[in-house]
C-alpha atoms as a PDB file:
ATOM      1  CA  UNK A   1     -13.798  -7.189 -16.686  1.00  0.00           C
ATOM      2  CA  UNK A   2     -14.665 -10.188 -14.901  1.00  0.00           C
ATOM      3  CA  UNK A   3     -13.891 -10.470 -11.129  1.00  0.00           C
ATOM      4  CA  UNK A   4     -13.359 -13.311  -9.073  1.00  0.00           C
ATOM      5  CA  UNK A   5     -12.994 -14.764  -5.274  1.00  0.00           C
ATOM      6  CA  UNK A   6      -9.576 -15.485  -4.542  1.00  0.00           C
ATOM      7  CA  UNK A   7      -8.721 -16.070  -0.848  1.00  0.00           C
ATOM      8  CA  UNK A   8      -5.443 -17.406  -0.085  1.00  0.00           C
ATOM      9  CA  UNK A   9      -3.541 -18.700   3.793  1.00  0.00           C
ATOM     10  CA  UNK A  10      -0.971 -16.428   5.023  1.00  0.00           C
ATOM     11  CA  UNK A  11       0.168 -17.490   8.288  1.00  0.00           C
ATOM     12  CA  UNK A  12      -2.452 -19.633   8.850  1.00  0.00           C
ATOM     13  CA  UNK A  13      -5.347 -17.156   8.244  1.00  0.00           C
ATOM     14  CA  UNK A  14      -7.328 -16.337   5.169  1.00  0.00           C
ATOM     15  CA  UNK A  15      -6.662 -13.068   3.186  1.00  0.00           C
ATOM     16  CA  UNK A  16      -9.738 -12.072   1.089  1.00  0.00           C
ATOM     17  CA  UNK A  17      -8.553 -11.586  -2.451  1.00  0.00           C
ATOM     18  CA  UNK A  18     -10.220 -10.540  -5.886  1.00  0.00           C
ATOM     19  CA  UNK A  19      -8.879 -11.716  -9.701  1.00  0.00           C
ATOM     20  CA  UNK A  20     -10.109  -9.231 -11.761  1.00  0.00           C
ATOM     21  CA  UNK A  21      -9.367 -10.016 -15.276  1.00  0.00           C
ATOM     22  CA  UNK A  22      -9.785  -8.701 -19.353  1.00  0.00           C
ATOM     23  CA  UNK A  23     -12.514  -9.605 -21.275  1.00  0.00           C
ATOM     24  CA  UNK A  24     -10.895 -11.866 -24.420  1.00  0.00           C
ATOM     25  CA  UNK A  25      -7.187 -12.221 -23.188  1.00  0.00           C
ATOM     26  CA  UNK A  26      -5.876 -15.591 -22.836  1.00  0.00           C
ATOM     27  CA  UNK A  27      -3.334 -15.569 -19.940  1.00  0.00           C
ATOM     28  CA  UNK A  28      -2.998 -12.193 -19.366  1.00  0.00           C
ATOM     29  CA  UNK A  29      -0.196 -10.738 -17.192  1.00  0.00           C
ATOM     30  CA  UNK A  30      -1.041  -9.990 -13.683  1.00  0.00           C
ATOM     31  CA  UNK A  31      -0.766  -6.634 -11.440  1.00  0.00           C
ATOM     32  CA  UNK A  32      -0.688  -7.769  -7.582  1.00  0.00           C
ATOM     33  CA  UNK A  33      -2.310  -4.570  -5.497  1.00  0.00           C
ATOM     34  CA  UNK A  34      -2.582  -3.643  -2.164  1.00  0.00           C
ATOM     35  CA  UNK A  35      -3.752  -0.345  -0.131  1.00  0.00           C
ATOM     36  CA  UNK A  36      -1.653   1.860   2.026  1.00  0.00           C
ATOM     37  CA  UNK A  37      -1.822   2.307   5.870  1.00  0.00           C
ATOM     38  CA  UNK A  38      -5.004   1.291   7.505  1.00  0.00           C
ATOM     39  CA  UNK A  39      -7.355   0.510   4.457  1.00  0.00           C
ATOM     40  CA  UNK A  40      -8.779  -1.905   2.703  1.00  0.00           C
ATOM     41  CA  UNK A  41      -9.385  -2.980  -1.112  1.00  0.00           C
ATOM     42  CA  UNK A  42     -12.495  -1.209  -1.446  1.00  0.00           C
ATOM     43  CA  UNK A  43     -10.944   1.875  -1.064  1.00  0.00           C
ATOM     44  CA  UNK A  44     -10.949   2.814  -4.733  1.00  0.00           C
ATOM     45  CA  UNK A  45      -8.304  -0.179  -5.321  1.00  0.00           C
ATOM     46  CA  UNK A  46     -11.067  -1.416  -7.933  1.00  0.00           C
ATOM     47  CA  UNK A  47     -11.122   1.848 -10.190  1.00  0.00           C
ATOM     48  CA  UNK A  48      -7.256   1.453 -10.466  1.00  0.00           C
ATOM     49  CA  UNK A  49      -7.679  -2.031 -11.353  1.00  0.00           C
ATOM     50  CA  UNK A  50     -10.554  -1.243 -14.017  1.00  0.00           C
ATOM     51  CA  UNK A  51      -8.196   1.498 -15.364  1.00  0.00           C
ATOM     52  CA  UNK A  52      -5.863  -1.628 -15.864  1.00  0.00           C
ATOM     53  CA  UNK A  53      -7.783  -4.519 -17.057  1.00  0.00           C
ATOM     54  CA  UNK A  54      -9.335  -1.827 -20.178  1.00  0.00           C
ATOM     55  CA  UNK A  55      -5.757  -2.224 -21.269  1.00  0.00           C
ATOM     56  CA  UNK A  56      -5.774  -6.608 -21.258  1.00  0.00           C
ATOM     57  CA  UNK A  57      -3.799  -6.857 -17.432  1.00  0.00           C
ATOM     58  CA  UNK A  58      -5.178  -9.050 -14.452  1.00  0.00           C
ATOM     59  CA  UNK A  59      -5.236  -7.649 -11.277  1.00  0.00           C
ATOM     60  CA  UNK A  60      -5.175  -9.448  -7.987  1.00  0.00           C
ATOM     61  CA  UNK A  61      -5.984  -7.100  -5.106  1.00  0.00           C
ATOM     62  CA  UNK A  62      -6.024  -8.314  -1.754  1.00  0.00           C
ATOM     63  CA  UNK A  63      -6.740  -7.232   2.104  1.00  0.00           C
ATOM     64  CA  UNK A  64      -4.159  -7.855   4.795  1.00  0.00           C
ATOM     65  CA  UNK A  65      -4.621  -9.990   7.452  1.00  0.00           C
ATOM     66  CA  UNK A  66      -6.819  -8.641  10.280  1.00  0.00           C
ATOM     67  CA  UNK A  67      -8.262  -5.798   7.465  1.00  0.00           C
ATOM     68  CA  UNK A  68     -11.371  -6.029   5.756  1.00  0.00           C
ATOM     69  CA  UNK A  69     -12.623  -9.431   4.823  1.00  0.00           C
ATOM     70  CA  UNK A  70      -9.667 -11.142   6.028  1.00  0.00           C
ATOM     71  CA  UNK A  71      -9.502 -13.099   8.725  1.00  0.00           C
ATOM     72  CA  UNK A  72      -7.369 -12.015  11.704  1.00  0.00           C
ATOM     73  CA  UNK A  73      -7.565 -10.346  15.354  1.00  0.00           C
ATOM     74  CA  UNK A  74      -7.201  -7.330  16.872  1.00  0.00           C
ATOM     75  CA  UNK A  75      -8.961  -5.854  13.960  1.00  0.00           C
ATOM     76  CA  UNK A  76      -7.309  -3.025  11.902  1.00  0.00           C
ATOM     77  CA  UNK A  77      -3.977  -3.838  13.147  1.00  0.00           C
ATOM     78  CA  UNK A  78      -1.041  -2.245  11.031  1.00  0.00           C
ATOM     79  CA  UNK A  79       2.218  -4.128  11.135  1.00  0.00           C
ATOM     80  CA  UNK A  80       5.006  -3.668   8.037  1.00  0.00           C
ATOM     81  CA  UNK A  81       6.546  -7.266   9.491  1.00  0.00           C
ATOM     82  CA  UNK A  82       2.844  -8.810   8.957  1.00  0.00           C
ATOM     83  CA  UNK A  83       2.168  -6.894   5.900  1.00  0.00           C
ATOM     84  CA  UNK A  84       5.277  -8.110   3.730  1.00  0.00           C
ATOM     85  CA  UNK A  85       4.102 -11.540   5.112  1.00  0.00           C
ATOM     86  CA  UNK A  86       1.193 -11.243   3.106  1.00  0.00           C
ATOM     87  CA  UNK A  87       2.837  -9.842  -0.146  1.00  0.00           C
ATOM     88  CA  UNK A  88       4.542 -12.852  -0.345  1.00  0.00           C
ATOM     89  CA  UNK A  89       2.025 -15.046   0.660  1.00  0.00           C
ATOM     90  CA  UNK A  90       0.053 -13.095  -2.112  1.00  0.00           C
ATOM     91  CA  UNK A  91       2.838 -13.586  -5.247  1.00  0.00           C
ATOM     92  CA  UNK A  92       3.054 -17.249  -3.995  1.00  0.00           C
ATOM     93  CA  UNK A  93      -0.591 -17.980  -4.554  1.00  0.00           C
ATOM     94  CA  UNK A  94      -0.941 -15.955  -7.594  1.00  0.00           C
ATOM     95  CA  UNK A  95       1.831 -17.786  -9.301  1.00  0.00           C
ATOM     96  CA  UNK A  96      -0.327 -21.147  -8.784  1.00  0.00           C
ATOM     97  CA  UNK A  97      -3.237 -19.627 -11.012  1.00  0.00           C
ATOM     98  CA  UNK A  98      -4.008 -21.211 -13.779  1.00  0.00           C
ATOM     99  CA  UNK A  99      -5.607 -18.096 -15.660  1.00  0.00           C
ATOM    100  CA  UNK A 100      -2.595 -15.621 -16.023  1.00  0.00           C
ATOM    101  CA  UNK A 101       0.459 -15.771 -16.593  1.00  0.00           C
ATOM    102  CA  UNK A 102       2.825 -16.835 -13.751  1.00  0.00           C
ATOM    103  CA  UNK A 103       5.882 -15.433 -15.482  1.00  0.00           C
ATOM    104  CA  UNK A 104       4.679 -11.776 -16.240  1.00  0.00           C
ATOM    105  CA  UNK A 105       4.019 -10.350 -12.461  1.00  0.00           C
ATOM    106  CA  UNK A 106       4.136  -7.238 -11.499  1.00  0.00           C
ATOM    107  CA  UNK A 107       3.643  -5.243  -8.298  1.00  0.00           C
ATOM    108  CA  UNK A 108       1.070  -2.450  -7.471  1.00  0.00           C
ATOM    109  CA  UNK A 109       1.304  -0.244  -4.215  1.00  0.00           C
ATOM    110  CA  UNK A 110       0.124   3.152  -2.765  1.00  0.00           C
ATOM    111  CA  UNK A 111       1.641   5.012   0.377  1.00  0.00           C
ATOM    112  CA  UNK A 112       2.618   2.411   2.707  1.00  0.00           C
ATOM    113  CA  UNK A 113       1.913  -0.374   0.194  1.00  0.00           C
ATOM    114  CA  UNK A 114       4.611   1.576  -1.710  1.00  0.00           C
ATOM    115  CA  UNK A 115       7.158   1.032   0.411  1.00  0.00           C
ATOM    116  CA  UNK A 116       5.894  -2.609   0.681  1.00  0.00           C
ATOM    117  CA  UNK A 117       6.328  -3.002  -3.096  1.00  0.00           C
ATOM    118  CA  UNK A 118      10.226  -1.325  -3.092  1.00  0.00           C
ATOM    119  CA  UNK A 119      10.238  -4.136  -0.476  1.00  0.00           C
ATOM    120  CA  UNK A 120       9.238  -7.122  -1.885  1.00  0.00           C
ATOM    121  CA  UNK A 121      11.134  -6.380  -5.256  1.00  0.00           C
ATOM    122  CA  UNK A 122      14.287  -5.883  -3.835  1.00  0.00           C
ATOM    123  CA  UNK A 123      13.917  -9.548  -2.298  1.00  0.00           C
ATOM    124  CA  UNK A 124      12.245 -11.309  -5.059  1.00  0.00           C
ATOM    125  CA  UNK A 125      13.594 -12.302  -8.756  1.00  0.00           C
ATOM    126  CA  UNK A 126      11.590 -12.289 -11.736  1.00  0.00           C
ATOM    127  CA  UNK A 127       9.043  -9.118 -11.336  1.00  0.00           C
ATOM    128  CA  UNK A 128       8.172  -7.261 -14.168  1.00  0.00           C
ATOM    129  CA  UNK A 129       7.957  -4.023 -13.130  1.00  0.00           C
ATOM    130  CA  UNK A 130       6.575  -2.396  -9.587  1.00  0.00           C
ATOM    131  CA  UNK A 131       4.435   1.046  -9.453  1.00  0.00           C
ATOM    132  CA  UNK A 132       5.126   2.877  -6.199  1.00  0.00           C
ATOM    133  CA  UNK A 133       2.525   5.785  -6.233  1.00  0.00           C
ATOM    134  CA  UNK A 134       3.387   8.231  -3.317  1.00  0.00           C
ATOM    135  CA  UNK A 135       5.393   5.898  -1.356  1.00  0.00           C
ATOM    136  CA  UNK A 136       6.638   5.604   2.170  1.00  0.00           C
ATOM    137  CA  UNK A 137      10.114   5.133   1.594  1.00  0.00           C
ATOM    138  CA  UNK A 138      11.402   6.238   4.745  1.00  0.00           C
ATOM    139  CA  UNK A 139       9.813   5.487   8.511  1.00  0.00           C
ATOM    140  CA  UNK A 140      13.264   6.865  10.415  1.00  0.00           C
ATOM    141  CA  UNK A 141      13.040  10.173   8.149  1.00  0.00           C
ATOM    142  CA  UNK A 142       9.168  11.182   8.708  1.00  0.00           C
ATOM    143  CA  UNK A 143       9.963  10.063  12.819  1.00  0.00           C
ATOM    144  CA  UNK A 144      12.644  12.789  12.392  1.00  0.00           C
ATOM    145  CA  UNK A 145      10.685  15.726  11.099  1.00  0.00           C
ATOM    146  CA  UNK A 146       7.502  14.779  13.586  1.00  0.00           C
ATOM    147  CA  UNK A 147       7.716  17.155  16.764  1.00  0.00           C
ATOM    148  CA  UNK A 148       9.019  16.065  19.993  1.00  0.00           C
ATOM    149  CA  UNK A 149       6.101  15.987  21.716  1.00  0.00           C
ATOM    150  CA  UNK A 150       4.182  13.915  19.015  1.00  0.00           C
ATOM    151  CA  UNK A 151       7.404  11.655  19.286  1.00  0.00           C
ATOM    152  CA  UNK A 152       6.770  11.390  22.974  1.00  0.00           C
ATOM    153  CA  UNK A 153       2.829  11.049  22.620  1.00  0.00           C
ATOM    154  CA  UNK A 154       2.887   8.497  20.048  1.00  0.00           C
ATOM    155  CA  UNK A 155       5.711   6.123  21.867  1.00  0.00           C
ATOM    156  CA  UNK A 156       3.809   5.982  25.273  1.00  0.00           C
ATOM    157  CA  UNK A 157       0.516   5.022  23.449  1.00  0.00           C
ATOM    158  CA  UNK A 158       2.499   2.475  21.460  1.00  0.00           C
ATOM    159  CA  UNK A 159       4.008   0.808  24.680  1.00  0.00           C
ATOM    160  CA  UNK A 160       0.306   1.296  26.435  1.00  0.00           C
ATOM    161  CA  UNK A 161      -0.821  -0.790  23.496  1.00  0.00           C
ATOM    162  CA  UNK A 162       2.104  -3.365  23.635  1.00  0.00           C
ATOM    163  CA  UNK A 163       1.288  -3.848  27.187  1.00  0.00           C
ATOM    164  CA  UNK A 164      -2.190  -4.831  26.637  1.00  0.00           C
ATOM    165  CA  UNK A 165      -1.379  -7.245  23.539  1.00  0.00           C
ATOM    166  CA  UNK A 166       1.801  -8.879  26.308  1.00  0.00           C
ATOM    167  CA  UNK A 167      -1.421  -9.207  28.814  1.00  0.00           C
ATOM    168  CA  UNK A 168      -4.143 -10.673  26.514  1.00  0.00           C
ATOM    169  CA  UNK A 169      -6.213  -7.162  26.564  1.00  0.00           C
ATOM    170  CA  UNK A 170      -7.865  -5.557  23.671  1.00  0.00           C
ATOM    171  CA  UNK A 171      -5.950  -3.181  22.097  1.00  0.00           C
ATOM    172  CA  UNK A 172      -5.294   0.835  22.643  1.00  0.00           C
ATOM    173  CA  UNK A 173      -6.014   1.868  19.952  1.00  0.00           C
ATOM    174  CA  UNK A 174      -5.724   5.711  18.194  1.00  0.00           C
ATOM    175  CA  UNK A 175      -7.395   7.558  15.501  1.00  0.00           C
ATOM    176  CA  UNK A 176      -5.956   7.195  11.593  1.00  0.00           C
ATOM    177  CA  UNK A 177      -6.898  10.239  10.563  1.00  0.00           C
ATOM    178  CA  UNK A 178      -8.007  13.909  12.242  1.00  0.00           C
ATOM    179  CA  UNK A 179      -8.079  17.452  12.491  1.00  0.00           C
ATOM    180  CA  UNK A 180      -4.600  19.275  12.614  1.00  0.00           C
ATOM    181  CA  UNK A 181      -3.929  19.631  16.429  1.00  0.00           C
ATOM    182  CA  UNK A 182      -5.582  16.146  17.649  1.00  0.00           C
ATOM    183  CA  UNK A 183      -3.725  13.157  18.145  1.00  0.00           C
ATOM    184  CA  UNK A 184      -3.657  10.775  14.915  1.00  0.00           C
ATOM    185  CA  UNK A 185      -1.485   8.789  12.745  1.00  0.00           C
ATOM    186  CA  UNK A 186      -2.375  11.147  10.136  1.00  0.00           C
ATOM    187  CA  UNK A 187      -3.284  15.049  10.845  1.00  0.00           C
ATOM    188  CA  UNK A 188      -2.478  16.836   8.250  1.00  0.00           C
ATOM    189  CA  UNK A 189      -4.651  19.489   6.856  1.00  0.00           C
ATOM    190  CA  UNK A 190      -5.357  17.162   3.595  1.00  0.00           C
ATOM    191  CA  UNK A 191      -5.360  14.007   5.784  1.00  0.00           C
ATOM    192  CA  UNK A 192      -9.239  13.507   7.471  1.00  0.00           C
ATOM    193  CA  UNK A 193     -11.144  14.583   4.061  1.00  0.00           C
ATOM    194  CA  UNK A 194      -8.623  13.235   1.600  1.00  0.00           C
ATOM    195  CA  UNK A 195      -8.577   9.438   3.368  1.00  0.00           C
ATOM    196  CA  UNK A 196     -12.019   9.576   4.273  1.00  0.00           C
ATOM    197  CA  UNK A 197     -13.182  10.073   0.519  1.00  0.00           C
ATOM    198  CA  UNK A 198     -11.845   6.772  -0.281  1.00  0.00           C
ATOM    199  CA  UNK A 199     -13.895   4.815   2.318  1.00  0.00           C
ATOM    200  CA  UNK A 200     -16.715   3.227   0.432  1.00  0.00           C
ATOM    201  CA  UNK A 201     -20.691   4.173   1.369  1.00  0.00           C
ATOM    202  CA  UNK A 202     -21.764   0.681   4.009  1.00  0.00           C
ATOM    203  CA  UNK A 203     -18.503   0.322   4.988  1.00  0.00           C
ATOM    204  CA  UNK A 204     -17.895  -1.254   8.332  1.00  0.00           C
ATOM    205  CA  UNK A 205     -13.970   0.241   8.274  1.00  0.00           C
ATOM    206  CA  UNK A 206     -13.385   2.485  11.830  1.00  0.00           C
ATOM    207  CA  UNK A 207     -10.747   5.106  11.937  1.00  0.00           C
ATOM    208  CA  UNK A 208      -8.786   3.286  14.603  1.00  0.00           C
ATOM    209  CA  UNK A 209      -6.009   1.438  14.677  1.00  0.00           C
ATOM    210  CA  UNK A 210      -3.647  -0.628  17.380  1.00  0.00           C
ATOM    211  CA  UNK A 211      -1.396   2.312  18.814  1.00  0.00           C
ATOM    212  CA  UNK A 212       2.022  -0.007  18.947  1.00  0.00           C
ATOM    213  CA  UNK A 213       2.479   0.930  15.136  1.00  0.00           C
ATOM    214  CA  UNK A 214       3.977   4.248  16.370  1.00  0.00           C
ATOM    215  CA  UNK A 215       6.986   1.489  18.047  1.00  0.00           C
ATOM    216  CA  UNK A 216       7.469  -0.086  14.240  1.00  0.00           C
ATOM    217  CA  UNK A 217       7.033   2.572  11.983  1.00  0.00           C
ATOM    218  CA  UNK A 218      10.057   4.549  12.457  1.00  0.00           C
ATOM    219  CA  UNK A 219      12.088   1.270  11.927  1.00  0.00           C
ATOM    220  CA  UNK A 220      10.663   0.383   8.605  1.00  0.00           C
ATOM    221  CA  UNK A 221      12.796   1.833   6.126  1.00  0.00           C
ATOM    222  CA  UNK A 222      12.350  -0.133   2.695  1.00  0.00           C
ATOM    223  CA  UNK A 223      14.444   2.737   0.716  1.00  0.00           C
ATOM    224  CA  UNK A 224      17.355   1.137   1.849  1.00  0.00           C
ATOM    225  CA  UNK A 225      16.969  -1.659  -0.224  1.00  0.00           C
ATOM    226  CA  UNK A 226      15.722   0.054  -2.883  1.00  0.00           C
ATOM    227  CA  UNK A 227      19.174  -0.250  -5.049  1.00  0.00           C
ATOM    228  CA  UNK A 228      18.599  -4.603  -5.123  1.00  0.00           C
ATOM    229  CA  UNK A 229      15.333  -3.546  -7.356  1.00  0.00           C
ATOM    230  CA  UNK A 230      16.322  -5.291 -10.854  1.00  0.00           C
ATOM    231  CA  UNK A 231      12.599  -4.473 -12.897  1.00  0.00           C
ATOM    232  CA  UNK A 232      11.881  -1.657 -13.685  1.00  0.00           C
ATOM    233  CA  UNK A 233       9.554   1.268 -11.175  1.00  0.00           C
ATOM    234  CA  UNK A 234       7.736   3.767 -11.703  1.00  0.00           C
ATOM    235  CA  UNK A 235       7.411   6.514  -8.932  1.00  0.00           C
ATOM    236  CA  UNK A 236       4.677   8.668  -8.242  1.00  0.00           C
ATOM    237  CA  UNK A 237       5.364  11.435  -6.643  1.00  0.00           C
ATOM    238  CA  UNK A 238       2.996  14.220  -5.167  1.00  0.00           C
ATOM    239  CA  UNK A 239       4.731  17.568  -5.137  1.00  0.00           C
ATOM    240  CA  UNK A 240       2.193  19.055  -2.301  1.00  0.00           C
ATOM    241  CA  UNK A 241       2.578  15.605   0.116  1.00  0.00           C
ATOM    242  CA  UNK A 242       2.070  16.628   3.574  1.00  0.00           C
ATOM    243  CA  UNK A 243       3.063  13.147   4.934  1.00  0.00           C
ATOM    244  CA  UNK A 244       5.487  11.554   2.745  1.00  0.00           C
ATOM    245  CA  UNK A 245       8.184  14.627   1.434  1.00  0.00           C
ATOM    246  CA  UNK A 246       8.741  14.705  -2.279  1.00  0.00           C
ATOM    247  CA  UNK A 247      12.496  14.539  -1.995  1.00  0.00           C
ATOM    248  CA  UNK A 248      12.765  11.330   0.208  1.00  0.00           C
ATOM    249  CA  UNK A 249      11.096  10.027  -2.542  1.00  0.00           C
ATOM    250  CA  UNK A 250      13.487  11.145  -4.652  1.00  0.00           C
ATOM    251  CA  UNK A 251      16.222  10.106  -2.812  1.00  0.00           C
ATOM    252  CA  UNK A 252      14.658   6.700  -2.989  1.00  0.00           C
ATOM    253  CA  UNK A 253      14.456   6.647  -6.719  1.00  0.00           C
ATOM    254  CA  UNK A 254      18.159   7.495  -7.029  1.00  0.00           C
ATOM    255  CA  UNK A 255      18.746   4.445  -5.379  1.00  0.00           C
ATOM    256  CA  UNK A 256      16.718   2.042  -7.951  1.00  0.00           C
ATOM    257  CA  UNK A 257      18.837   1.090 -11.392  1.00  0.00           C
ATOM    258  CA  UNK A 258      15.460   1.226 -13.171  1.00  0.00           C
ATOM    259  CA  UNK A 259      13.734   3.997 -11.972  1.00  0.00           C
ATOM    260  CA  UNK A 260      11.607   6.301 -13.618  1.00  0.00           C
ATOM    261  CA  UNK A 261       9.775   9.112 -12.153  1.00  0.00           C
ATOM    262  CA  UNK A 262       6.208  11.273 -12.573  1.00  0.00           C
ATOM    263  CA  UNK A 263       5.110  14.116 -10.485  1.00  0.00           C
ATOM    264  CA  UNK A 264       2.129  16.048 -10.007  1.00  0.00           C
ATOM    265  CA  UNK A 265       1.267  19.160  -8.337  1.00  0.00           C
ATOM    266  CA  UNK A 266      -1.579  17.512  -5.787  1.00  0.00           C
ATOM    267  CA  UNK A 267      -1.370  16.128  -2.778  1.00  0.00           C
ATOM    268  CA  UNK A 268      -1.177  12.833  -0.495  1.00  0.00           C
ATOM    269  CA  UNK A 269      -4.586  11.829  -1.712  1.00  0.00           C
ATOM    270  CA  UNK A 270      -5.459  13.401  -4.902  1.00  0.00           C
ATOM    271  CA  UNK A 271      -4.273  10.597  -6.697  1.00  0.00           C
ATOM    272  CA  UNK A 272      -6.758   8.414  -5.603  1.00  0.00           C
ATOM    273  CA  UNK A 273      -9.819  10.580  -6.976  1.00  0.00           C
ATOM    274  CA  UNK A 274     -11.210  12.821  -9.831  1.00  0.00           C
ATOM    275  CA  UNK A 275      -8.573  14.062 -13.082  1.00  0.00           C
ATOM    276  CA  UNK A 276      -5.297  13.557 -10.901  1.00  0.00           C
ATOM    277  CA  UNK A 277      -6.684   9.701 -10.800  1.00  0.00           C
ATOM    278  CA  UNK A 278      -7.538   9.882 -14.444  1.00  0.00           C
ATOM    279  CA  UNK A 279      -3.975  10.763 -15.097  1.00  0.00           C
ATOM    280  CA  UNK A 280      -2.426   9.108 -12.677  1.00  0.00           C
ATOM    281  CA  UNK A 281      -4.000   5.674 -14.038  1.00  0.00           C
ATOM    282  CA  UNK A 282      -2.957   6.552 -17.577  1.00  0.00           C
ATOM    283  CA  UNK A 283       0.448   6.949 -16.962  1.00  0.00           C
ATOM    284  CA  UNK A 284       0.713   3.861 -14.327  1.00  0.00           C
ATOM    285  CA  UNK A 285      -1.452   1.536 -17.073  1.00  0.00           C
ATOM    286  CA  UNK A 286       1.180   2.680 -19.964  1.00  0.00           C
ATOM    287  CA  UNK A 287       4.177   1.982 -17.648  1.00  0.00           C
ATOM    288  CA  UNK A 288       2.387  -1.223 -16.948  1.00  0.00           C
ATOM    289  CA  UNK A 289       1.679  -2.520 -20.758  1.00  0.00           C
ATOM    290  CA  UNK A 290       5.067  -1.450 -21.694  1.00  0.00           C
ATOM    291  CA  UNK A 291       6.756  -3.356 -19.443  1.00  0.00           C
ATOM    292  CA  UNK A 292       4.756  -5.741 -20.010  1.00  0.00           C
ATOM    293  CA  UNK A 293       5.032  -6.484 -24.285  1.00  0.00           C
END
């Protein structure tokens, strides 16, 4: 596969993007990708996209404002509003290429991102398919089944951290990912090693991020669009998810026309690596291609 710089303007700022496309295929159809909470495009994003281009797709995978080699200040800072900004900033630009095929699109997300794709398909005609792989479906449910006192923790860092934005300050920010018992977005037993594996050798990435997601998260709730989805999705689910339950996911996919689901008995972030990732890619590039013919 060839890949090329893409950068595109959301908002004003430039979002670093890559074009990877097939070897021989005139106007190939195009898979739009982005990573879940907190990381960026290097995070194994490429392998998927290899996994897909083998089988004659494009893929155009991005980083969100204020992420990786975007552009954007406070660094690292995770916003669903800002997020679906880019996604359609991202379909918008795509559609302008002259080397795929504006009319064949579809959409490519992971944990958060795969809420952002359920989304961004339930607002926007003409997709041809979406690939939700362990998605967040649900901020008001996970909120529910966190304990009170990580409730209370996490809301008084979040307003400490909208404070300091309201005042011009640097951010407060908090850990992505540690050790069950310390204070994180993520602290699951699976949740340090499993998200840390995906961070590239030389990256510059920090495990922090901008505490006030704690005040949005438990208001994003793309599941309840999920029944205006007219392409078809495929769900991944992972039957030994510490973060994201297996039956919100469900739940979600009952609410889709079109949906068709695959589960596996890993966890959060097996997908990303070794034979669940071999798998994992096969069935998401054959959902893909069929769709797709």
């Amino acid at each position: 596969m060839r890949r090329l710089d893409r950068d595109f303007r959301s908002h004003g700022l430039k979002c670093a993007g890559w074009l990877f496309l097939p070897e021989g295929v005139t106007k190939p159809p195009v898979v739009i990708m982005a990573h879940g909470i907190a990381a960026e495009r290097t995070f194994r994003l490429p392998a998927f996209a290899e996994k897909f281009t083998a089988r004659g797709l494009a893929c155009f995978v991005f980083d969100y404002r204020n992420f990786g080699d975007s552009e954007g200040e406070p660094r690292q800072l995770v916003s669903p509003d800002r997020h679906l900004r880019d996604w359609r900033a991202a379909i918008a630009c795509v559609r302008r290429f002259k080397d795929i095929n504006p009319e064949r699109i579809a959409l490519w997300g992971s944990s958060f991102s795969g809420g952002h794709v359920l989304a961004i398909a339930s607002e926007t005609p003409g997709l041809s398919a979406v690939v939700a792989q362990v998605p967040f479906v649900d901020g008001a449910a996970l909120a529910r089944l966190a304990p009170r006192s990580f409730q209370i923790e996490a809301t008084l860092k979040g307003l400490r951290d909208l404070g300091r934005a309201m005042t011009f300050r640097p951010p407060y920010c908090v850990p992505v990912v540690a050790e069950p018992g310390e204070f994180a977005l993520m602290n699951t037993p699976e949740s340090k090693p499993g998200y840390l594996a995906l961070v590239p050798p030389g990256s510059k990435w920090k495990n922090e991020v901008p505490a006030r997601i704690f005040l949005e998260m438990p208001r994003y709730r793309p599941a309840l669009h999920a029944d205006k989805i007219t392409c078809p999705v495929l769900l991944v689910i992972a039957e030994k998810d510490s973060l994201i339950p297996a039956g919100d996911v469900e739940k979600a996919a009952a609410r889709i026309p079109k949906a068709r689901i695959v589960k596996f008995p890993v966890n959060h972030f097996a997908v990303y690596v070794g034979e669940p990732f071999e798998q994992v890619s096969e069935i998401e590039g054959k959902f893909l291609q069929e769709q797709f013919a």
